[in-house]
Protein backbone atom coordinates (compact mmCIF):
# COMPACT_ATOMS: atom_id res chain seq x y z
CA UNK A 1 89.89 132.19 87.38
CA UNK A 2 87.62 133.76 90.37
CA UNK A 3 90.07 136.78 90.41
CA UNK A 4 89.77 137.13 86.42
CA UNK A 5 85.81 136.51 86.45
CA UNK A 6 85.44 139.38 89.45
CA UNK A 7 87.83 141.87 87.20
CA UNK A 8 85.75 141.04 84.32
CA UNK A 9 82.72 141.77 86.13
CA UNK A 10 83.92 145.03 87.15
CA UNK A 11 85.18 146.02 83.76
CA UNK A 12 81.71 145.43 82.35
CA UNK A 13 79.94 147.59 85.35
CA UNK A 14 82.21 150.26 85.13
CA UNK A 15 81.82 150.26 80.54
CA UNK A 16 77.80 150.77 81.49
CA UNK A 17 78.66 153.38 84.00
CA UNK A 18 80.48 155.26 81.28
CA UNK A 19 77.90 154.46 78.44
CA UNK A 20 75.50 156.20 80.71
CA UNK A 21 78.04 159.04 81.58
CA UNK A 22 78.80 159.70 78.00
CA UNK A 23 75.19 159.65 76.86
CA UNK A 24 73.43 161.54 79.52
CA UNK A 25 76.51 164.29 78.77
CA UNK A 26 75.60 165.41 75.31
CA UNK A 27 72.29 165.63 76.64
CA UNK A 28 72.24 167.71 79.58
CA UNK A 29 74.02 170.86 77.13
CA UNK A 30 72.47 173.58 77.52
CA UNK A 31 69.89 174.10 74.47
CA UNK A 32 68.98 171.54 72.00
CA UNK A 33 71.02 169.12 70.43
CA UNK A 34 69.26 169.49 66.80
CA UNK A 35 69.28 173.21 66.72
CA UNK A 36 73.45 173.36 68.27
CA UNK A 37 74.05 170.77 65.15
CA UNK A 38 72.00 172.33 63.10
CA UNK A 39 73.39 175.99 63.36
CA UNK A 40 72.42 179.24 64.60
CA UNK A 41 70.46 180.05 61.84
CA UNK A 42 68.20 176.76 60.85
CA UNK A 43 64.81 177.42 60.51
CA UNK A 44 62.48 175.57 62.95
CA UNK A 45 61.69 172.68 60.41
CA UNK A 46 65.46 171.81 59.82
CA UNK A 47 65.70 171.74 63.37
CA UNK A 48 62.72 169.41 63.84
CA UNK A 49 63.79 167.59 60.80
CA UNK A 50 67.26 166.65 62.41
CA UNK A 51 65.49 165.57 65.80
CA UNK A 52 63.54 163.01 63.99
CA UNK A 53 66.64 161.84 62.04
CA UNK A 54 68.63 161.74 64.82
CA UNK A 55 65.56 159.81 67.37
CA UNK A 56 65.73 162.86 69.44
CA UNK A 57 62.05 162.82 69.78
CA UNK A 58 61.64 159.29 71.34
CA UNK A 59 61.85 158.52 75.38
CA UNK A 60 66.04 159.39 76.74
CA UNK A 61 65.87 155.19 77.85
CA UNK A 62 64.48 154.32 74.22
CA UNK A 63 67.20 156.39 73.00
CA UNK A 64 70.00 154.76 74.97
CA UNK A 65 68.86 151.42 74.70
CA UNK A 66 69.06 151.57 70.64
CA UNK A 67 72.84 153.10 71.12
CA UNK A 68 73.72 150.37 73.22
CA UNK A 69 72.26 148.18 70.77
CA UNK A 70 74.32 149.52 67.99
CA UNK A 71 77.18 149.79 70.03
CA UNK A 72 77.16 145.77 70.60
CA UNK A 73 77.18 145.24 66.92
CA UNK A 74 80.46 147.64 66.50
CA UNK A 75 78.17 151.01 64.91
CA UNK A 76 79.17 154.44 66.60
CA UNK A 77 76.40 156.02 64.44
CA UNK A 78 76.91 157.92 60.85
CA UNK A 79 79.04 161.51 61.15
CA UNK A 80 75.92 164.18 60.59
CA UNK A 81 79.29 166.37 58.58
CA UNK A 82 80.65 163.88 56.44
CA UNK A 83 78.08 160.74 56.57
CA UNK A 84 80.81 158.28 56.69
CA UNK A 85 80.41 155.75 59.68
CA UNK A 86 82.21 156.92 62.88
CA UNK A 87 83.73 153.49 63.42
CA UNK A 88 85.27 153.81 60.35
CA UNK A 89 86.88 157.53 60.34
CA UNK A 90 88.01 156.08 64.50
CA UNK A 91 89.95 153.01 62.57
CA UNK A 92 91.31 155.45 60.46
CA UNK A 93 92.41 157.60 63.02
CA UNK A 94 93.54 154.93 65.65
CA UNK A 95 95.82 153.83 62.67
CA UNK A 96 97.47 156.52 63.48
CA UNK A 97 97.46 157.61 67.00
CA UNK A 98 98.43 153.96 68.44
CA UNK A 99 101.40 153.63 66.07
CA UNK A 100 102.50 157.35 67.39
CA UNK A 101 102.10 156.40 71.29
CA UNK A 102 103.50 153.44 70.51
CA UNK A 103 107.17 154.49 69.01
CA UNK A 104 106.95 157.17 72.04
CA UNK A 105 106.53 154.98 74.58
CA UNK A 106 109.46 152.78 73.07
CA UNK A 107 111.42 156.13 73.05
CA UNK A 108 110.86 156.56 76.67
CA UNK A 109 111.22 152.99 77.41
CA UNK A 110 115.06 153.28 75.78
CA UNK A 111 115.15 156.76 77.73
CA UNK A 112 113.87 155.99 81.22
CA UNK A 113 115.20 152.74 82.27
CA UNK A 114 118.84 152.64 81.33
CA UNK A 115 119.00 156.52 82.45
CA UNK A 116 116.93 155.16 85.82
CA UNK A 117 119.32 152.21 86.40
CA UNK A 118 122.53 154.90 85.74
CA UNK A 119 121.02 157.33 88.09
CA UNK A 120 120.79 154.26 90.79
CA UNK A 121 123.92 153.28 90.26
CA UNK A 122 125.71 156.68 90.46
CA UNK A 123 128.11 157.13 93.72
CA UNK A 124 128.99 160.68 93.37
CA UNK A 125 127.30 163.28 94.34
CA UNK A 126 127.54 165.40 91.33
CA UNK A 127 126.46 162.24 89.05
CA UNK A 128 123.29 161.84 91.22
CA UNK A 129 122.83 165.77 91.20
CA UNK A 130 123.40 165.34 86.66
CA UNK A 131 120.72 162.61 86.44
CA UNK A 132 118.83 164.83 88.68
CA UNK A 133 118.73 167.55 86.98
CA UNK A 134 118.23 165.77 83.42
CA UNK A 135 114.92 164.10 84.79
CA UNK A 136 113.40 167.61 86.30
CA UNK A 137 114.24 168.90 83.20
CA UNK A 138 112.99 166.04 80.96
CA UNK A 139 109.95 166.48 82.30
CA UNK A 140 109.28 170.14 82.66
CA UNK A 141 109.58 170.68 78.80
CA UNK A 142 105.92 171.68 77.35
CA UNK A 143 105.10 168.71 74.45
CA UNK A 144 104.69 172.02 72.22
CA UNK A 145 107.86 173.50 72.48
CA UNK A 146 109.71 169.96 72.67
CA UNK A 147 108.19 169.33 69.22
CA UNK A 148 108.49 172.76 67.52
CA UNK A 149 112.51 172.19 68.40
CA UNK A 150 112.57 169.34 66.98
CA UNK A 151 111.13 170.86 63.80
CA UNK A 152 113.63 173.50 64.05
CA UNK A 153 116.30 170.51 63.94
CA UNK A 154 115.25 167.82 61.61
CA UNK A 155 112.45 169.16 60.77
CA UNK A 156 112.50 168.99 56.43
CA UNK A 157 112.63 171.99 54.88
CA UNK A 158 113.13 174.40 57.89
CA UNK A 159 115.57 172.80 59.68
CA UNK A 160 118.95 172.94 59.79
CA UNK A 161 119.47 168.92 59.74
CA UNK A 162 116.32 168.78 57.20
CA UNK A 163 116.01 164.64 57.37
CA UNK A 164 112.29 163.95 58.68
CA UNK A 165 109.17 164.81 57.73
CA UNK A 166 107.37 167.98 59.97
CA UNK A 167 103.80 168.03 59.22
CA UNK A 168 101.31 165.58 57.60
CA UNK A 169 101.11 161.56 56.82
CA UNK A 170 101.44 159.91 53.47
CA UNK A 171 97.96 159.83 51.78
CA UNK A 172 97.76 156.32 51.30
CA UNK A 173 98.53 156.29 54.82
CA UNK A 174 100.69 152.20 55.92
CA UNK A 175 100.46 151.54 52.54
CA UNK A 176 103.50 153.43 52.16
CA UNK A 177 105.29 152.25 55.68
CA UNK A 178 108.44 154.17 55.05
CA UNK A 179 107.26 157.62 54.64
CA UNK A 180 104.32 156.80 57.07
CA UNK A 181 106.88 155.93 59.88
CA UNK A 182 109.51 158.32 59.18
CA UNK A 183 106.43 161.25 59.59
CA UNK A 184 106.16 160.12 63.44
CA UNK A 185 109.51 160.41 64.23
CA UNK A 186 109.52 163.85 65.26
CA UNK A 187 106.27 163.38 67.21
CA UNK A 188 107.40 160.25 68.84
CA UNK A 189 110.42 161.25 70.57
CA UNK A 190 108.64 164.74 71.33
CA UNK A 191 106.39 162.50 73.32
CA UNK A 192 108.85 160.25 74.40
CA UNK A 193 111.73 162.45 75.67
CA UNK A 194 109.16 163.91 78.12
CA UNK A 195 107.36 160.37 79.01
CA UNK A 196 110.93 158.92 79.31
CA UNK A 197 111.62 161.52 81.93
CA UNK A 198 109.03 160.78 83.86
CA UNK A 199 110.01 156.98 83.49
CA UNK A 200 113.65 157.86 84.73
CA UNK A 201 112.39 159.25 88.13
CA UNK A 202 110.40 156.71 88.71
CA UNK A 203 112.83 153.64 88.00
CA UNK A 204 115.43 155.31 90.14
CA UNK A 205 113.47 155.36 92.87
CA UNK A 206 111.85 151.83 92.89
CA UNK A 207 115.41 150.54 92.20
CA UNK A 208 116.27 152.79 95.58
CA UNK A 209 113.51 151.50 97.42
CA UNK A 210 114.67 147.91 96.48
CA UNK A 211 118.23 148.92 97.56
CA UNK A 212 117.58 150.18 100.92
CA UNK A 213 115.33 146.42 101.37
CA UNK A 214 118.68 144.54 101.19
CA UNK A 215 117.48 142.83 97.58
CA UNK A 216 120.79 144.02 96.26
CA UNK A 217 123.31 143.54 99.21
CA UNK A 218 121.71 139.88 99.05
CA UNK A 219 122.69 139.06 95.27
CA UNK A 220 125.78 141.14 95.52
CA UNK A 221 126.37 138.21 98.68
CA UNK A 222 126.31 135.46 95.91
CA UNK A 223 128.65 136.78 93.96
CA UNK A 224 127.23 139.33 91.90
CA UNK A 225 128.72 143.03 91.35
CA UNK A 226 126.51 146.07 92.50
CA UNK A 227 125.96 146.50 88.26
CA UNK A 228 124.64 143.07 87.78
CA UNK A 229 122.69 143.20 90.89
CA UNK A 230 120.65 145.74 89.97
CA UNK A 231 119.98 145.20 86.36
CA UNK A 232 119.48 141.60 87.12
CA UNK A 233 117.47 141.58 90.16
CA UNK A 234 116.31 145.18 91.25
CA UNK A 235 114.99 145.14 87.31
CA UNK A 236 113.16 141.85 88.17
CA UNK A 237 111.80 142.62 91.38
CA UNK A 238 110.27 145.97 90.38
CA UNK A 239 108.52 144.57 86.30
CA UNK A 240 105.19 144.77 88.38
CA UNK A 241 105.71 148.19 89.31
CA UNK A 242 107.27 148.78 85.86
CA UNK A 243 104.09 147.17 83.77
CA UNK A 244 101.61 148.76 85.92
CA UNK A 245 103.34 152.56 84.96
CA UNK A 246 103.93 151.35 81.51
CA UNK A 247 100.74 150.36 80.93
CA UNK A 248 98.99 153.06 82.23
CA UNK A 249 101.38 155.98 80.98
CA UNK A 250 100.26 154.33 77.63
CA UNK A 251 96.94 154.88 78.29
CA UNK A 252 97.31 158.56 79.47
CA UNK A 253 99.40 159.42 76.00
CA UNK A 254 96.09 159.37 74.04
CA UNK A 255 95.07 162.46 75.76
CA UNK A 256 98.37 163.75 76.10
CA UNK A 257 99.50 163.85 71.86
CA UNK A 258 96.66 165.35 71.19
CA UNK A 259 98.51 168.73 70.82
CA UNK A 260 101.38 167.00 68.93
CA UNK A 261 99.30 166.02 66.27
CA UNK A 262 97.91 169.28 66.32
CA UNK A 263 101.43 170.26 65.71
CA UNK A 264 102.52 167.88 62.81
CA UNK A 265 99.67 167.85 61.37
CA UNK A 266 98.30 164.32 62.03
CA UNK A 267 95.08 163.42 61.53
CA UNK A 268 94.76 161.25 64.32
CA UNK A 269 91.99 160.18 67.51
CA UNK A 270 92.88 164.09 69.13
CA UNK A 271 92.93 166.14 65.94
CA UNK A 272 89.92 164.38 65.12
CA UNK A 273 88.00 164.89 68.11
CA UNK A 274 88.56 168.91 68.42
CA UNK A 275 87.52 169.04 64.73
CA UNK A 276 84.17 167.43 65.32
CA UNK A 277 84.01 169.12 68.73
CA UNK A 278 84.60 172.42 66.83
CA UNK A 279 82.23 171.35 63.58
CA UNK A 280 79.42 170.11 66.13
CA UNK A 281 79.37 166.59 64.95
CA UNK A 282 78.28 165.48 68.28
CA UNK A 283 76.83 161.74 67.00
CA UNK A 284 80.91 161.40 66.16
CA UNK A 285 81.91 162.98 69.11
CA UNK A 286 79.31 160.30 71.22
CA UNK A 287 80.98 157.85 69.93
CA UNK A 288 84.77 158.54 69.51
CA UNK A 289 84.57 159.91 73.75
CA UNK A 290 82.91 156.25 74.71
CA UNK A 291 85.99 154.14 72.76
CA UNK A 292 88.82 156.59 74.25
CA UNK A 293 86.52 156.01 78.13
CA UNK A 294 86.79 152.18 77.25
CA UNK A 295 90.25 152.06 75.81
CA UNK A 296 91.06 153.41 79.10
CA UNK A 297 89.12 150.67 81.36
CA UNK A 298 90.95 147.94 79.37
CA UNK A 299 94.56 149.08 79.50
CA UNK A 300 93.45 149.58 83.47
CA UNK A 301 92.23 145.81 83.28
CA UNK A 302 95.08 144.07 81.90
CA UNK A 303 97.50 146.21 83.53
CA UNK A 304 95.78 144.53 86.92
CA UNK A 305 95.73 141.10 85.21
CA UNK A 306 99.14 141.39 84.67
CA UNK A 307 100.31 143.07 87.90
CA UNK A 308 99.23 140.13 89.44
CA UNK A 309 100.68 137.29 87.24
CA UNK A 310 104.00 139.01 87.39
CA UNK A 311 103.98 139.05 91.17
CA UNK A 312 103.70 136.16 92.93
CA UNK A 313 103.15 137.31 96.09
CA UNK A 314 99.58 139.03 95.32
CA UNK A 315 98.35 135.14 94.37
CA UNK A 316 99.84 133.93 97.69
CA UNK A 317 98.05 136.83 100.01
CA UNK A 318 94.92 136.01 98.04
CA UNK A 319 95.61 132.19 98.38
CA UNK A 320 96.12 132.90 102.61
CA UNK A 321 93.02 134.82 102.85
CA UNK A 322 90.95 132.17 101.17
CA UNK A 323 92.25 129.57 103.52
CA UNK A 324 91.97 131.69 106.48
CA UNK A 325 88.72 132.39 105.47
């Protein structure tokens, strides 16, 4: 509970660190705020107009004391290009950006380990030289090309296996599941392939690491073959490892399908964001910057929370010290 308290503690510092990080950003541009919303062109009274609307005229602490306000009761502010709340065009948008990393990082979950484990296992040299070369090359492919192959695959209409959807989502968005999950196919495993690469290396080397310890010699001493060794135990020995990757590769995908969405079409959290950044809708772009900032520190908390429930041996250093101490 002390080690949960502390991590909570921190999480909370560091979400005021970056509440002050995002705010004082948008307000050290260079220029005004009011007139860069406003447009080249306003006329002084728009301009001074806006700043009132916006509190732009009261004290910077005033100001960031009412956001954080706001932001306790769940309000992001009201987009200054479409007046709809920005906590409800984010919902909209998460709806479909989490879904997307999600089936990727499931694609590069079926990719990585299995492919990992094979590459471990491997007792040639030119097997260990293939899985080599398929995880350099996993990983080396740009997320735009990966996905404008894919298009010219599957892609509907303009590929030459024309089964999936290549740009868009459904209108009415889950309401119709099957078209909405058949139009992230194609994005998913353009993310995933090159996530599930980077997944591969990784796995083959903690399973190496593991083997060189004499983990596997020891349960292939009980009676287990060098197969069931590894899947069995190297796989169980190195799920802290795994999670904390996992969990923070998932974090890092926001940022990184931004330009597949681009691609397909996909109004999701990274199309979104360059369109406001490009429209000036800064109020939006305030708040969509401080949930990606905080969807980042708690994917980094439970990853530790969970990191240390999965591995014993953390609690029983932290247990020794106490004592000691």
């Amino acid at each position: 509970m002390r080690f949960v308290l502390r991590r909570l503690l921190l999480f909370v510092v560091a979400l005021l660190a970056i509440s002050v990080a995002v705010f004082a950003m948008l307000r050290v541009l260079p220029g005004d705020v009011a007139a860069v919303m406003a447009g080249v062109n306003s006329p002084p009274e728009r301009v001074a107009q806006l700043r009132a609307e916006l509190g732009l005229d009261r004290p910077l602490a005033v100001q960031y004391l009412d956001w954080c306000a706001n932001l306790l009761h769940g309000d992001l502010g009201a987009s200054m290009l479409t007046g709809r709340s920005v906590s409800e065009q984010v919902g909209v948008r998460a709806s479909i950006t989490f879904p997307l990393i999600t089936l990727g990082l499931l694609v590069a979950l079926v990719i990585g380990i299995p492919l990992g484990c094979a590459a471990t296992l491997a007792r040639g040299h030119r097997a260990r030289a293939a899985y080599r070369l398929v995880s350099i090359v996993g990983g080396a492919i740009p997320a735009l090309w990966s996905g404008m192959l894919l298009i010219l695959l599957f892609g509907r209409g303009v590929g030459l296996i024309g089964v999936l959807p290549s740009q868009g989502f459904p209108a009415a968005g889950w309401g119709a599941p099957v078209q909405a999950l058949t139009s992230l196919v194609l994005p998913a495993l353009s993310v995933g392939i090159i996530v599930g690469a980077g997944l591969m290396r990784y796995t083959r080397s903690a399973l190496g690491e593991l083997a060189a310890s004499g983990y596997i010699e020891m349960a292939m001493s009980c009676g287990m073959t060098r197969t069931q060794a590894v899947r069995q135990v190297g796989l169980r020995l190195a799920m802290p490892q795994m999670v904390s990757v996992v969990g923070l590769t998932f974090a890092e995908m926001i940022t990184g399908v931004m330009v597949i969405e681009n691609l397909f079409a996909l109004p999701g959290l990274g199309t979104g964001l360059v369109t406001d950044v490009g429209n000036r809708d800064l109020i939006a772009v305030q708040g969509e910057l401080f949930m990606l900032a905080a969807f980042f520190l708690l994917i980094g908390l439970l990853v530790d929370l969970a990191h240390r429930a999965l591995d014993p041996r953390l609690k029983a250093s932290i247990g020794g010290n106490e004592v000691s101490a």
